[in-house]
Protein backbone atom coordinates (compact mmCIF):
# COMPACT_ATOMS: atom_id res chain seq x y z
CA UNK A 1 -9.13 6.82 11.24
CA UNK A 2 -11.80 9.10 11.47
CA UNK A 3 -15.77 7.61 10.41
CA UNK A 4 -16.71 10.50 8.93
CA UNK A 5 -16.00 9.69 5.09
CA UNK A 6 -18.38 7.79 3.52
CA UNK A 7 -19.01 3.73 2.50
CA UNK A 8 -15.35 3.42 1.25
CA UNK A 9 -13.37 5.74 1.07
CA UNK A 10 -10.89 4.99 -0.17
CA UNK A 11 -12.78 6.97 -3.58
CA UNK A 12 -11.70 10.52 -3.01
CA UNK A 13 -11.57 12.02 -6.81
CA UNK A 14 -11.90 10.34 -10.05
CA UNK A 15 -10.26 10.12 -13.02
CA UNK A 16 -10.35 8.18 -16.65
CA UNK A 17 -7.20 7.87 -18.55
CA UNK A 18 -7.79 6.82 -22.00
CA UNK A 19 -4.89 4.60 -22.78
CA UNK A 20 -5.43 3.89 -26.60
CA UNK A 21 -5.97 6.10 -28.21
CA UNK A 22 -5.21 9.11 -26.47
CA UNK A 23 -7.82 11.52 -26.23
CA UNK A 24 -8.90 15.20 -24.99
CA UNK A 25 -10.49 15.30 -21.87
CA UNK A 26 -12.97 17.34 -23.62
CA UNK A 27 -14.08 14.60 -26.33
CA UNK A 28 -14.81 12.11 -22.67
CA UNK A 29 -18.77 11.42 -23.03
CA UNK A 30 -20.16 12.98 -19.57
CA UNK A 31 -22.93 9.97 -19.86
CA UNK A 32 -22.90 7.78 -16.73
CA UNK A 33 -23.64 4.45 -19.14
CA UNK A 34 -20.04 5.39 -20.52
CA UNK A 35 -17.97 6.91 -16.97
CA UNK A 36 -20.21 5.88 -14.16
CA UNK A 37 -21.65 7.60 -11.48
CA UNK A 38 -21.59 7.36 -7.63
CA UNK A 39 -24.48 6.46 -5.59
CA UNK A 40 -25.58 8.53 -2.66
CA UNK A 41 -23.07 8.04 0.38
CA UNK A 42 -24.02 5.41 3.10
CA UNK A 43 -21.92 5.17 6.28
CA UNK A 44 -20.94 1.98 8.70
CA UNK A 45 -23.78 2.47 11.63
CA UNK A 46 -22.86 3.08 15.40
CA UNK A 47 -21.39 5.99 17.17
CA UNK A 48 -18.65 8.48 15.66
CA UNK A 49 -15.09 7.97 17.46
CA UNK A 50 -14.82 11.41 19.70
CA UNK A 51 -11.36 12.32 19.64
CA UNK A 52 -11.52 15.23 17.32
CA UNK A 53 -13.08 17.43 19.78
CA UNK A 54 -10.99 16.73 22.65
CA UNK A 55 -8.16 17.74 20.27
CA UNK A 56 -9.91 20.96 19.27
CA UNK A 57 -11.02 20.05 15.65
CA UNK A 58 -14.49 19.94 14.65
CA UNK A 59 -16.49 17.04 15.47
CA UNK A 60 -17.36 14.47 12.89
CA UNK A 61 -21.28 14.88 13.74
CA UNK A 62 -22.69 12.56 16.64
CA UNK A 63 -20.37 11.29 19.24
CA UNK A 64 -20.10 8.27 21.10
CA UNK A 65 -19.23 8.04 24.77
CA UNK A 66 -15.27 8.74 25.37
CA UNK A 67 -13.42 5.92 24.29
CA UNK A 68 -15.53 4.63 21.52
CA UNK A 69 -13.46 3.36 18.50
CA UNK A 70 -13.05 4.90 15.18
CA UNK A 71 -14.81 3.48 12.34
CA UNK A 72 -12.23 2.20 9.51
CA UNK A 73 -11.96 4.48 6.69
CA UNK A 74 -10.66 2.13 3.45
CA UNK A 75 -6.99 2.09 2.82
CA UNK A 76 -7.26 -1.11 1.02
CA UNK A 77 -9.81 -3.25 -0.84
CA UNK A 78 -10.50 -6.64 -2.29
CA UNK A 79 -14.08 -7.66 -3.87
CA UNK A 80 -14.35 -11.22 -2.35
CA UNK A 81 -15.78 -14.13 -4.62
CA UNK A 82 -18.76 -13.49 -3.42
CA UNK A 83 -19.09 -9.87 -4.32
CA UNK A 84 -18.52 -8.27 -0.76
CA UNK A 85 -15.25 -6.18 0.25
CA UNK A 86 -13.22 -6.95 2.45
CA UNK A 87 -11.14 -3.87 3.51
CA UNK A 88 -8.44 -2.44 6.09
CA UNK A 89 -7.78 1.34 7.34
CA UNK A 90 -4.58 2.83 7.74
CA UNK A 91 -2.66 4.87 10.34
CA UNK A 92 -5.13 3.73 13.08
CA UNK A 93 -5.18 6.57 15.64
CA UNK A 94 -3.79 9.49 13.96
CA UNK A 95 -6.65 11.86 15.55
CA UNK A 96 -5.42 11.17 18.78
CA UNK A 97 -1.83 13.31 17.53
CA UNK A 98 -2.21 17.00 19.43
CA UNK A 99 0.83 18.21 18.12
CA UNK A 100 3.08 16.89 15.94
CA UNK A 101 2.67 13.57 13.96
CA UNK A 102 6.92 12.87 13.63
CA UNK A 103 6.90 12.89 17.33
CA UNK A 104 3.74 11.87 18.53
CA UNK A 105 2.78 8.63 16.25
CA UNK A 106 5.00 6.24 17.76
CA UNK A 107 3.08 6.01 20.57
CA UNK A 108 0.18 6.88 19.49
CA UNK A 109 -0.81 4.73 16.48
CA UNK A 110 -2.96 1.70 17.06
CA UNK A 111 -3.60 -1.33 14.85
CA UNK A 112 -5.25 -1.20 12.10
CA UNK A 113 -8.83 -2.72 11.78
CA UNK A 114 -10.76 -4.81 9.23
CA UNK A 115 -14.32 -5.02 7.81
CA UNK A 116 -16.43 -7.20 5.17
CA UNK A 117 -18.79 -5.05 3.64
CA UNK A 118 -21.75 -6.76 2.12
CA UNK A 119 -23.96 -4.89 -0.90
CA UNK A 120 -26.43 -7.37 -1.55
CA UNK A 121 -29.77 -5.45 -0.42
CA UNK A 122 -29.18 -2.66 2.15
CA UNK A 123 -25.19 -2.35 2.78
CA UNK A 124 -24.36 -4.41 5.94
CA UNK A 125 -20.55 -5.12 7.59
CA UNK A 126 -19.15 -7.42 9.69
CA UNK A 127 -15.82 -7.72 11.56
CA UNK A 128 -13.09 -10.33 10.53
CA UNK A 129 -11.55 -11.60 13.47
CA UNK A 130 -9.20 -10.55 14.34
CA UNK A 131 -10.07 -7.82 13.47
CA UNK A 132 -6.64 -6.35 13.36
CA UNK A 133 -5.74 -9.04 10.97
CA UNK A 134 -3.18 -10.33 13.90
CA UNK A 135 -1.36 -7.22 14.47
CA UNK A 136 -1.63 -7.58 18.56
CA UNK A 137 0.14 -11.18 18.11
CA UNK A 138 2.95 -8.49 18.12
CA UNK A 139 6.54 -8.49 15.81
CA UNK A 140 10.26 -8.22 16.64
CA UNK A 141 11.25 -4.86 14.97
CA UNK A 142 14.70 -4.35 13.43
CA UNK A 143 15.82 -2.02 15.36
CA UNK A 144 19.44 -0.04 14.63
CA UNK A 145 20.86 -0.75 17.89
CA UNK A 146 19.65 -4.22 19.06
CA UNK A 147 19.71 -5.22 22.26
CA UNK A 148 21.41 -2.06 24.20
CA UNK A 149 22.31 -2.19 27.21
CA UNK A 150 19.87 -1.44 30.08
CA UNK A 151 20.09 2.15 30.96
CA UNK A 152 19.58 2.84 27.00
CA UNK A 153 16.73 -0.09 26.27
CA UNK A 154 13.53 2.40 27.12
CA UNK A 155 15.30 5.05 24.73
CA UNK A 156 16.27 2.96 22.08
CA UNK A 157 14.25 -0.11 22.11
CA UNK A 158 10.94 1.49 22.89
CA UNK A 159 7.84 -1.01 21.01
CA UNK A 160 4.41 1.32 20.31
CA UNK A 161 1.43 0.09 20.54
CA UNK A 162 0.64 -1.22 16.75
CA UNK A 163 3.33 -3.77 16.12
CA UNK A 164 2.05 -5.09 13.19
CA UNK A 165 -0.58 -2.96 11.45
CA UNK A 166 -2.30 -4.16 8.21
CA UNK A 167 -1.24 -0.45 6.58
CA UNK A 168 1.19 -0.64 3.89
CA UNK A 169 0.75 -4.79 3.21
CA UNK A 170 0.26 -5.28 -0.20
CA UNK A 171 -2.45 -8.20 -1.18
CA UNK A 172 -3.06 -10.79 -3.94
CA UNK A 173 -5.89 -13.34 -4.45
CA UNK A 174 -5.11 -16.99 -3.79
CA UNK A 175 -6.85 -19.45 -6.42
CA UNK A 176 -9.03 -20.65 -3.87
CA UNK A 177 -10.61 -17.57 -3.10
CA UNK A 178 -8.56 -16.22 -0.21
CA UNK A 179 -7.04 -12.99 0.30
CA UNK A 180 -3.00 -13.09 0.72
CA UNK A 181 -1.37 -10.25 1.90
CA UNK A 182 2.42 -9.65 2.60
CA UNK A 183 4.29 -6.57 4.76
CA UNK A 184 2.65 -4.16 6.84
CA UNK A 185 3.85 -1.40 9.58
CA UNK A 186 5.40 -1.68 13.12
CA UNK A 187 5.14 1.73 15.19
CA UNK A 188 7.86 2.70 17.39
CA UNK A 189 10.31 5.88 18.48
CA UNK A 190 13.43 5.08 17.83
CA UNK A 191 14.95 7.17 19.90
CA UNK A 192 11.79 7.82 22.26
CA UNK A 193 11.95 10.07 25.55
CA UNK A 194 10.98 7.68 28.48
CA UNK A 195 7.96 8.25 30.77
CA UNK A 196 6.69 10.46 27.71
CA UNK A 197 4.76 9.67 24.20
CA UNK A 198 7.53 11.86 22.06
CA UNK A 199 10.45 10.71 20.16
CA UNK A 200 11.21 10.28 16.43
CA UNK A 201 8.85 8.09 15.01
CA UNK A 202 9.49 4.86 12.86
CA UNK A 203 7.18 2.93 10.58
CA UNK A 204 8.87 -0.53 10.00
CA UNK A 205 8.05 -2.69 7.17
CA UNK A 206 7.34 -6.08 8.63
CA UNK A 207 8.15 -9.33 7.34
CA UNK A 208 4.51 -10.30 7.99
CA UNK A 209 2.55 -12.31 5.54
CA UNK A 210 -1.30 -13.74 6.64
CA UNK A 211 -4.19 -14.63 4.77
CA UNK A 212 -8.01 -13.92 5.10
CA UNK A 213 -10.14 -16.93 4.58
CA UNK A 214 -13.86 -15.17 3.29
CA UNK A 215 -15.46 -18.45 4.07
CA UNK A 216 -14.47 -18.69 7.88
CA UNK A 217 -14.25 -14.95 8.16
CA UNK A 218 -10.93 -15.24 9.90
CA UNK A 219 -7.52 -13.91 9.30
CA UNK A 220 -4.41 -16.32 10.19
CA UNK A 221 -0.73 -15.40 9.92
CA UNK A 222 2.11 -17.21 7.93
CA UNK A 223 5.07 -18.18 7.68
CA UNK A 224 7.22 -14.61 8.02
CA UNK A 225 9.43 -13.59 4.59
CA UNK A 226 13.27 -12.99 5.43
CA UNK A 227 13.06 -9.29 4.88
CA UNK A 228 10.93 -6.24 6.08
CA UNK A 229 8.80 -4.91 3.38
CA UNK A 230 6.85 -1.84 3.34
CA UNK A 231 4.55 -1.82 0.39
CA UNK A 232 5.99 -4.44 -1.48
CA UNK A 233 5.16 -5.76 -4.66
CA UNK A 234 3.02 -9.29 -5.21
CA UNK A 235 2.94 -11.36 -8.34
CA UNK A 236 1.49 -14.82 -8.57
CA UNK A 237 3.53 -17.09 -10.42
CA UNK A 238 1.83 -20.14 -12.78
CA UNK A 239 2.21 -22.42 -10.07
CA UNK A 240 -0.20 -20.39 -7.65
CA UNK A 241 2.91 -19.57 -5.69
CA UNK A 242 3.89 -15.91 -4.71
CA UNK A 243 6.94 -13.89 -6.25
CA UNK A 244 7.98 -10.59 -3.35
CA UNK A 245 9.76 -8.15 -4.65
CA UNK A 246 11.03 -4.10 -3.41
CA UNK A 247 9.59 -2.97 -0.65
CA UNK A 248 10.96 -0.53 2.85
CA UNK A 249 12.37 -1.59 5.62
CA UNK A 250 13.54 1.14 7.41
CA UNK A 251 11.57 5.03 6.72
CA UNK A 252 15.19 6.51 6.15
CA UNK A 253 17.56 3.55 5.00
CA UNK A 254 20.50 3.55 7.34
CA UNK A 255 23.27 1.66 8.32
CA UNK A 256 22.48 -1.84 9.53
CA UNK A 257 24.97 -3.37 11.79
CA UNK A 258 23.91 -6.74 11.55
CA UNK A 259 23.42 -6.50 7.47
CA UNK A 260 25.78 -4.48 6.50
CA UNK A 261 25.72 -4.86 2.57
CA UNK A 262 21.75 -4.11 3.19
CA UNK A 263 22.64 -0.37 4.44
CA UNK A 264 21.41 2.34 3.03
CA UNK A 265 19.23 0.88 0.34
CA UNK A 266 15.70 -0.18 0.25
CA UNK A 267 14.86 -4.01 -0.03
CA UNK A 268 16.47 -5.24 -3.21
CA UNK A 269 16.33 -9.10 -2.45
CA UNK A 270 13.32 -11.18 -3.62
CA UNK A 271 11.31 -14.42 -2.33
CA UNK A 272 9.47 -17.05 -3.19
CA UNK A 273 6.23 -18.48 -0.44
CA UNK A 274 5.20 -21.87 -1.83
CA UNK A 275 1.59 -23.08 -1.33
CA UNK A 276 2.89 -26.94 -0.74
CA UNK A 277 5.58 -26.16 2.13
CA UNK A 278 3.92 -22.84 3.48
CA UNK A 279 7.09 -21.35 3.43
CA UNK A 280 9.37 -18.20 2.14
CA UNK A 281 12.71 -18.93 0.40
CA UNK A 282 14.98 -16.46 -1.14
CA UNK A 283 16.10 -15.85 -4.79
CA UNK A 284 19.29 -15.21 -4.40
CA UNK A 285 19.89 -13.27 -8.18
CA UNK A 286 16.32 -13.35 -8.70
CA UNK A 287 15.97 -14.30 -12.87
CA UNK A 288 14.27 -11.94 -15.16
CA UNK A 289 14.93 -14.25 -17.78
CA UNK A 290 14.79 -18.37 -17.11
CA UNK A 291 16.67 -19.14 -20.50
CA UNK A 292 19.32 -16.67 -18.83
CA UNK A 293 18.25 -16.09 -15.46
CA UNK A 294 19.89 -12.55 -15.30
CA UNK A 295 18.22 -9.46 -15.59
CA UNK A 296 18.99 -7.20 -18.64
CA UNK A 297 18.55 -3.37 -17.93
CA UNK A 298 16.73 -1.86 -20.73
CA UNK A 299 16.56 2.16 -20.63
CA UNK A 300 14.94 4.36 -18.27
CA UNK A 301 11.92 6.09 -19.28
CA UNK A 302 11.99 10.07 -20.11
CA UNK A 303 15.20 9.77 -20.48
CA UNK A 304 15.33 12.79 -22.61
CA UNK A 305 13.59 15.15 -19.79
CA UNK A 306 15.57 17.52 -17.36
CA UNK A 307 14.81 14.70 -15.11
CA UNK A 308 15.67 10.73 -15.83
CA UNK A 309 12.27 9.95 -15.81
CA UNK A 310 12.25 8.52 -12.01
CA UNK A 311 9.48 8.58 -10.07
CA UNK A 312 8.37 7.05 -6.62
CA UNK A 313 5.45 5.88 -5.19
CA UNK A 314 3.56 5.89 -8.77
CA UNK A 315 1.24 2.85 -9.90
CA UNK A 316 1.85 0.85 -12.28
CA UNK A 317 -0.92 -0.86 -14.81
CA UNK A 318 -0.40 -3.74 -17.16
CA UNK A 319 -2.63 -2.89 -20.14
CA UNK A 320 -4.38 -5.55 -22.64
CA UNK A 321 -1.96 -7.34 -24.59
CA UNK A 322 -2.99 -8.49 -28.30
CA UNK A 323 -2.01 -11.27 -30.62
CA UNK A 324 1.21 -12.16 -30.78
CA UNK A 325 1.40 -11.67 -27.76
CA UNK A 326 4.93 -10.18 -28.21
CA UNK A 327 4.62 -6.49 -26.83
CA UNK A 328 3.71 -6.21 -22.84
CA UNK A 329 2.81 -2.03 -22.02
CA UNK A 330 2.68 -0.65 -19.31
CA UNK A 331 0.71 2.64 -17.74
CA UNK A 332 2.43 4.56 -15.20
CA UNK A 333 1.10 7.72 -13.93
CA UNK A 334 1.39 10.27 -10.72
CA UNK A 335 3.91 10.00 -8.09
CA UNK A 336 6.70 12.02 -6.93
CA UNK A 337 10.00 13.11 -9.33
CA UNK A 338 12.80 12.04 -8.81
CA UNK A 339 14.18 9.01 -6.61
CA UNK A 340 14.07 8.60 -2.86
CA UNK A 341 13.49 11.01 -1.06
CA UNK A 342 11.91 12.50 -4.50
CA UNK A 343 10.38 15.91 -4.66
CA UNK A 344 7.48 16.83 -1.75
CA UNK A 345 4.58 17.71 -4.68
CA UNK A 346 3.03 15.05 -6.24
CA UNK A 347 3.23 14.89 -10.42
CA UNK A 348 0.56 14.91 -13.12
CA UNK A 349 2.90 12.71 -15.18
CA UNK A 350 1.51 9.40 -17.19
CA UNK A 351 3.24 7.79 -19.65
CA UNK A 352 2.75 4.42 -21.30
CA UNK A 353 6.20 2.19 -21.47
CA UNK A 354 6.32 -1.29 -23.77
CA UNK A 355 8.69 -4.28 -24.21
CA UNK A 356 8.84 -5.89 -27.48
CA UNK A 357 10.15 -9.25 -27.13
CA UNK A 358 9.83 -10.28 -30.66
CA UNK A 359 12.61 -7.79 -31.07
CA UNK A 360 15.06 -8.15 -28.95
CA UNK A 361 13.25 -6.95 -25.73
CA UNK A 362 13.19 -3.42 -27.49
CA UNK A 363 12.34 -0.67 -24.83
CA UNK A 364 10.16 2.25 -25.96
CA UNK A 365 8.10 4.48 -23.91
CA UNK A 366 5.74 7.52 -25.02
CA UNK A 367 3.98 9.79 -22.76
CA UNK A 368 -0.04 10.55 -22.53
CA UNK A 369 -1.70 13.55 -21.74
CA UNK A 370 -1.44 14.03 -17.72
CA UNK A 371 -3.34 13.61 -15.26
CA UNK A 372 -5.97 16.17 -14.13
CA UNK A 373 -4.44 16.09 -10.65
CA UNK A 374 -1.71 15.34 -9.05
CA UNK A 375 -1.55 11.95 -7.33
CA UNK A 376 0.86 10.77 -4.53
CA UNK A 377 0.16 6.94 -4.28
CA UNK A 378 -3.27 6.65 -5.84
CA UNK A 379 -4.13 3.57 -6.95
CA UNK A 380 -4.95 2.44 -10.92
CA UNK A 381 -7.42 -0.04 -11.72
CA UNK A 382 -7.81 -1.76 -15.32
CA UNK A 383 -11.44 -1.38 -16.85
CA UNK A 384 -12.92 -3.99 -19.00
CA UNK A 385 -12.63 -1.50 -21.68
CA UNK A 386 -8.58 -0.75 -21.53
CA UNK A 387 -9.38 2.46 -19.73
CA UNK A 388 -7.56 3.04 -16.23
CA UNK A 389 -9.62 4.19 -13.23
CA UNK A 390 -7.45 6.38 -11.35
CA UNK A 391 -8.55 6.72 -7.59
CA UNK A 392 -7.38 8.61 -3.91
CA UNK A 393 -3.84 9.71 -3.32
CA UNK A 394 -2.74 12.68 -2.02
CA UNK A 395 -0.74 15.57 -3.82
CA UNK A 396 1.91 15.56 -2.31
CA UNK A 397 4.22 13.03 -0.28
CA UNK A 398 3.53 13.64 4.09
CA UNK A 399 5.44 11.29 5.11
């Protein structure tokens, strides 16, 4: 990814949704005590990666020699016990694409790369190593038609050069400090023209999990879950153990020939990794419920708009729960309408949905005033005040 944005950034726009009460933007306090304030930009030292004016585009300011490396621009983030970040780009290489980025990014996307980013005194970095986070250990992709035969293996069977990119893992904190992150992104054509870098290009969820140790510095891979995810969903359970769920294998669900019941669907199946064995096992009919262990469809928010309230590629907030402890809410904002493929603009829609399980798991949902812009995957973050931080995203869905 390109250097040129500054310390992370991943912080594009900003936004403060007041989630109770509900309030005009205009009656927000402008005071930086109340909404913060942004210090001036600072910039991982060393040369600016070239590439953009080989391809035409304006430069990014002063170049290194040909060949130098892009600086990571901050997909994701994780403040590390000791107060520095630890953070990962995503889709590694895209300024090398001349012409078209469905035909081109197979081949051209590289692996994804890592830094620790230290603010005490004058910002300073270091590299993890790998620094790819073990992405050039490589991956086995699931690919539609698995082991062709010859003549057909360079069309159809065709690896690119980023078999297991950090982009699109999703990460939790172990209780020990360490970062755990599950799924990721293998790069391939499938089908790809031979001798050439073109074909139609295909970002696999991986079955990849790995963990970054902050103390060692070092990122070492685990013990593989049973199903490709692309952006999955973590949750740790009591135990310290991780609960998978969701998540894409395939860009465009198709038919699998090997999974049959799997085809066209996204990843419905969950898992379980256990700390003590270091292993994945699957949930068969994964239990909302334990005195039940079924799940129990509840409504579907907006129900009563044109649309049935779906959206994709929103985020989702738990907010502050209060005694009894009996009514868990939830703030959902942004996204795309509709379900997959969904619509191409991105949404100013927020609502807030809550479960009341002192009453029979009563469903209710009410919506907030929207967002100032729209937001494609931006990501939420819970203030110590209730508020939501809304941050980065796009408006509308490119890929």
């Amino acid at each position: 990814m390109r250097g040129r944005l500054a310390f992370l950034p991943l912080a594009i726009l900003i936004l403060l949704v007041a989630v109770a009460p509900d309030l005009p933007a205009a009656s927000v306090a402008a005071s930086p005590a109340q909404i913060g304030t942004f210090d001036l930009p600072f910039v991982e030292p060393g040369p600016n990666c070239p590439p953009d004016a080989i391809n035409g585009q304006p430069g990014d300011g002063p170049a290194g020699p040909a060949g130098t490396p892009c600086k990571p621009a901050a997909v994701s983030a994780a403040v590390l016990p000791g107060g520095s970040i630890l953070y990962w780009d995503g889709l590694e290489g895209m300024e090398d694409i001349k012409y078209s980025t469905a035909l081109e990014y197979g081949k051209a996307a590289g692996c994804d790369e890592s830094r620790v980013l230290s603010l005490a005194g004058a910002p300073s970095w270091s590299t993890p190593r790998p620094n790819d986070g073990t992405c050039s250990l490589g991956y086995q992709p699931t690919y539609l038609v698995p082991n062709p035969p010859a003549p057909l293996q360079p069309i159809l069977n065709q690896q690119g050069n980023a078999p297991d990119a950090l982009f699109c893992s999703s990460l939790v904190f172990l209780r020990n400090g360490t970062v755990f992150t599950a799924g990721g992104t293998d790069y391939y054509n499938e089908p790809g023209i031979p001798g050439t870098p073109y074909g139609a290009v295909e970002l696999e969820g991986t079955r990849t999990t790995r963990m970054f140790n902050p103390a060692s510095g070092r990122w070492t891979r685990l013990a593989d879950m049973g199903y490709g995810r692309w952006y999955p969903s973590l949750v740790t359970l009591p135990s310290g153990d991780i609960f998978v769920a969701s998540g894409v294998t395939k860009l465009v669900a198709p038919v699998y020939p090997q999974q049959p019941q799997n085809s066209f669907t996204n990843v419905k199946q969950t898992e379980t990794y256990s700390l003590a064995s270091g292993a994945w096992s699957y949930n068969g009919s994964a239990a909302d419920d334990p005195a039940t262990t079924t799940w129990v469809t509840l409504g579907i928010p907006g129900l009563a708009g044109a649309a049935p309230g779906f959206r994709g590629s929103t985020f989702s907030i738990a907010l502050p729960m209060s005694p009894p402890y009996s009514q868990a809410s939830f703030l959902t904002a942004g996204g795309i309408i509709g379900t997959t493929p969904g619509t191409y603009l991105a949404t100013t829609d927020s609502r807030i949905t809550t479960i009341d399980t002192a009453n029979a798991d009563a469903f209710s949902w009410r919506a907030t005033s929207p967002l100032n812009n729209a937001r494609w995957y931006s990501t939420g973050v819970l203030l110590p005040d209730g508020t939501v931080f809304a941050v980065s995203g796009a408006d509308r869905d490119e890929v």
